[in-house]
Protein backbone atom coordinates (compact mmCIF):
# COMPACT_ATOMS: atom_id res chain seq x y z
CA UNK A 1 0.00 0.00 0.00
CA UNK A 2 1.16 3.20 -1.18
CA UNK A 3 1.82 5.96 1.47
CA UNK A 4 0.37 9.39 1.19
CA UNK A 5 3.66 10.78 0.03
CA UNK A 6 4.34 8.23 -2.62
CA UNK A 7 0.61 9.19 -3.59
CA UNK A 8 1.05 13.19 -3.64
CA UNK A 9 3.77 12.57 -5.16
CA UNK A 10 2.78 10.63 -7.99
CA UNK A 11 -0.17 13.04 -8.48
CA UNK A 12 2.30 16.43 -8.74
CA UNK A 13 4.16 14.93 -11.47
CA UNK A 14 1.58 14.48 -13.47
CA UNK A 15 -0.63 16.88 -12.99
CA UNK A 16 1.39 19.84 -12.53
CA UNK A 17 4.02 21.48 -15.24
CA UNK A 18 7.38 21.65 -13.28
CA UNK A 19 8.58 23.72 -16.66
CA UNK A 20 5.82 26.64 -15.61
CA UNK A 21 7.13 26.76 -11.85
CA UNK A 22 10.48 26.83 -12.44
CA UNK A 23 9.32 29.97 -14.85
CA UNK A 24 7.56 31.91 -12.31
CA UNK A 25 10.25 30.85 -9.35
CA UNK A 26 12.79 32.33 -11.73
CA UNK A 27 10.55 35.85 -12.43
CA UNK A 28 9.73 35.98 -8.50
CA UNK A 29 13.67 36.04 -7.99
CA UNK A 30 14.57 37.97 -10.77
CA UNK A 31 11.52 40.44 -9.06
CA UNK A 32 13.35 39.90 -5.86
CA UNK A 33 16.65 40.52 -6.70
CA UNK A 34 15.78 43.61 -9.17
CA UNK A 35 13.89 45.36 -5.91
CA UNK A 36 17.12 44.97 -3.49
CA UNK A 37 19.38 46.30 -6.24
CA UNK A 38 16.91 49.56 -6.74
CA UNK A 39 17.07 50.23 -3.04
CA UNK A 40 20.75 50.00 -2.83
CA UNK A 41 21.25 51.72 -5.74
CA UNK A 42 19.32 54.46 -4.27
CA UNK A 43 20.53 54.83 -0.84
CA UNK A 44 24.28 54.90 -2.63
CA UNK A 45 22.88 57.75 -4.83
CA UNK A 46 21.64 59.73 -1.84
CA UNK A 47 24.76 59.35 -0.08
CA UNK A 48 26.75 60.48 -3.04
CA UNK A 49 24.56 63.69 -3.26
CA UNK A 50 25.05 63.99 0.81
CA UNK A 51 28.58 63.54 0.82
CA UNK A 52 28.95 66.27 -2.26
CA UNK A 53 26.65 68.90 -0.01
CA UNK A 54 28.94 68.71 2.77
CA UNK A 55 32.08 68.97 0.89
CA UNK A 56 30.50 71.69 -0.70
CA UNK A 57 29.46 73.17 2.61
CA UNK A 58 33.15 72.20 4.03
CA UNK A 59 35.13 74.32 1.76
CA UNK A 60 34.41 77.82 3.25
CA UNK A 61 35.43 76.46 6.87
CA UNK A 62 38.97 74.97 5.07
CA UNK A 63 39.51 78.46 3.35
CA UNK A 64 38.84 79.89 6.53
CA UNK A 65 41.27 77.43 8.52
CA UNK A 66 43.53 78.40 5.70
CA UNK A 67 43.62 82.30 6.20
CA UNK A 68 44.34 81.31 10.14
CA UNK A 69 47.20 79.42 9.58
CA UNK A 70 48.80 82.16 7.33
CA UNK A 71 48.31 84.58 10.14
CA UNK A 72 49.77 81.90 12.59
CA UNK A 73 52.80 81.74 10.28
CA UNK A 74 53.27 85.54 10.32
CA UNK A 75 52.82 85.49 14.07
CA UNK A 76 56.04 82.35 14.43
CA UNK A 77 58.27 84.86 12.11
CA UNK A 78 57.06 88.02 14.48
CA UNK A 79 58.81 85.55 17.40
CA UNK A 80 62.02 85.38 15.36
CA UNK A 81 61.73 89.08 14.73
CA UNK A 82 64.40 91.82 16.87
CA UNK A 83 61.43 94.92 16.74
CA UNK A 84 60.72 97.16 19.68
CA UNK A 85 57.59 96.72 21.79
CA UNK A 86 56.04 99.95 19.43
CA UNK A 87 56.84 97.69 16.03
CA UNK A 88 55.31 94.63 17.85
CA UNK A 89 52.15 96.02 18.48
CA UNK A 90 51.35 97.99 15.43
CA UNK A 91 52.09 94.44 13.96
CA UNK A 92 49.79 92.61 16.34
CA UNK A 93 47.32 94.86 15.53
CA UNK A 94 47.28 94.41 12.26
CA UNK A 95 47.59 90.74 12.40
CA UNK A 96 44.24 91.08 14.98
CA UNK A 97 42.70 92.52 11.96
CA UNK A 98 43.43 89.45 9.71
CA UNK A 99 42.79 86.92 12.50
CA UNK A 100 38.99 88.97 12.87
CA UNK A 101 38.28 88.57 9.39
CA UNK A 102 39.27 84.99 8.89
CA UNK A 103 37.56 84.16 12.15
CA UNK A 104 34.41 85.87 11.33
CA UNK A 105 34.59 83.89 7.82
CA UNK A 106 35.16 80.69 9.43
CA UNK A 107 31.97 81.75 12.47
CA UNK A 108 29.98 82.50 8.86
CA UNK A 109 30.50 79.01 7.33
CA UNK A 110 30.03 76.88 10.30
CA UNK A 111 26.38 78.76 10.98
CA UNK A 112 25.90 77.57 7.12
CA UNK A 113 26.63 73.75 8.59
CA UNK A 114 24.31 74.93 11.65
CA UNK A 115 21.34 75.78 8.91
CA UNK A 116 22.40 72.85 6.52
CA UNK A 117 20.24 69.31 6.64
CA UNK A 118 24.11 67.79 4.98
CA UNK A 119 26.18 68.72 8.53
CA UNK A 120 24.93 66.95 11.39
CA UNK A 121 23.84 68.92 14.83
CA UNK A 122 23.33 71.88 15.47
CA UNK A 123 26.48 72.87 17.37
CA UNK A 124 29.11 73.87 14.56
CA UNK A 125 29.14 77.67 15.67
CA UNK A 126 28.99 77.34 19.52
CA UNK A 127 32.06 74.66 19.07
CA UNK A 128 34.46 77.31 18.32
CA UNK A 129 33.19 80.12 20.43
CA UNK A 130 35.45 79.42 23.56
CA UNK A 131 38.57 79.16 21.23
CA UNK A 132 37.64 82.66 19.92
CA UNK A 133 37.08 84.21 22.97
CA UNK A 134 40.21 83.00 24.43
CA UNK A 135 42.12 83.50 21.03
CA UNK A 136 40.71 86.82 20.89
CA UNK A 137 42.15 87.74 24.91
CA UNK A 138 45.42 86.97 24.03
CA UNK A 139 45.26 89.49 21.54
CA UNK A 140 44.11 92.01 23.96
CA UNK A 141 46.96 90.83 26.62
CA UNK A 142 49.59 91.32 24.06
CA UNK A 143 48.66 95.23 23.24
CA UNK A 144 48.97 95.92 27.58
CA UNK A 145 50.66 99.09 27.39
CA UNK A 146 54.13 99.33 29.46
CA UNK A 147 54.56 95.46 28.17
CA UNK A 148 58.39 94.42 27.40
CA UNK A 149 59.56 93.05 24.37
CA UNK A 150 59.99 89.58 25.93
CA UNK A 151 56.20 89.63 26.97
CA UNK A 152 54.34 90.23 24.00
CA UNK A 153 56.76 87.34 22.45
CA UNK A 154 55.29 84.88 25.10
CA UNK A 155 51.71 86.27 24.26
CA UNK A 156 52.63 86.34 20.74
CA UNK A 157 52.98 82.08 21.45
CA UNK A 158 50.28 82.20 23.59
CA UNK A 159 48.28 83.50 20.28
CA UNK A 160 49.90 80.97 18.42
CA UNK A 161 48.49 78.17 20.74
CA UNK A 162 45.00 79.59 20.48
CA UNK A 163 45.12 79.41 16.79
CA UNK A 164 46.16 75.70 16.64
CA UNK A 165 43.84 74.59 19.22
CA UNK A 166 41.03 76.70 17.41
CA UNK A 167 41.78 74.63 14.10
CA UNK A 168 42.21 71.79 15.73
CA UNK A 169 38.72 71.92 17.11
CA UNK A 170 37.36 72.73 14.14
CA UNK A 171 39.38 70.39 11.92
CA UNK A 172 38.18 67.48 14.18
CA UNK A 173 34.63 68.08 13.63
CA UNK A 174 34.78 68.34 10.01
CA UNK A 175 37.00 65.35 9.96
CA UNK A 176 34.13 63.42 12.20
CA UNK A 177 31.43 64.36 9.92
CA UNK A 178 33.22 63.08 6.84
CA UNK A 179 33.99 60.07 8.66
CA UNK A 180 30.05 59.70 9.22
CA UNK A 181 29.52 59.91 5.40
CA UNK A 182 32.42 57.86 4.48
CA UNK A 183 30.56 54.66 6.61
């Protein structure tokens, strides 16, 4: 006596035409595999456009960094200088004028990442606003009337430190957000 495998068995192959399923298993994976490629497809197209917004969003803040670290330069070759306290200060001052305007570029960009959807948080402009205001005091501590030679050199480095640890901080976020997009 037949079991009632043997019997459904016996019944599927020849009543049913394995040619059709293996048509319709093949267009249900085909259907499969065509949806999974769309979706990655898209999410790697959206990423692509992401990544470009914040690169194009990241280039003001580098131009920015840029103009600092030519300042910072001039400031190291003031140190090497031999000029009186009076030379020192009118060219502290006028490095304080460069420093303001590359700063306040730099404060304008990262409020761009602040309004952006492409830069995550919403912290970009408060991150640097310590580093300014203590970049900006050394500035003032270096013009101190009745100040020797020798002291506005050690503010001078003191100025110098605020400007690398003001890149830095910025550097380091911009570097963490393009390590989010490069995931």
């Amino acid at each position: 006596m037949p079991t009632w495998f043997e019997i459904g068995w016996a019944w599927a192959r020849d009543n049913i035409a394995w040619a059709g399923v293996a048509t319709w298993v093949g267009i249900v994976a085909n259907l499969v595999w065509n949806f999974i490629n769309h979706r990655r497809t898209n999410k790697a197209r959206s990423d692509a456009i992401r990544l470009d917004e914040f690169k194009r969003l990241r280039t003001p803040a580098e131009a920015a960094l840029s103009s600092l670290r030519v300042v910072r330069s001039k400031l190291r070759a003031l140190e090497a200088s031999n000029q009186t306290a009076v030379q020192l200060r009118k060219a502290i001052s006028e490095l304080n004028q460069q420093t303001a305007a590359a700063c306040s570029e730099l404060e304008l960009a990262l409020g761009d990442m602040d309004q952006s959807q492409f830069a995550e948080g919403l912290d970009w402009s408060q991150a640097i606003s310590e580093p300014l205001d203590a970049l900006f005091s050394e500035f003032d501590k270096a013009y101190a009337p009745r100040k020797k030679e020798s002291q506005i050199l050690q503010s001078v480095s003191e100025i110098v430190r605020r400007i690398d640890e003001l890149g830095a901080a910025v550097r380091s976020k911009l570097d963490n957000e393009l390590a989010r997009y490069s995931k």
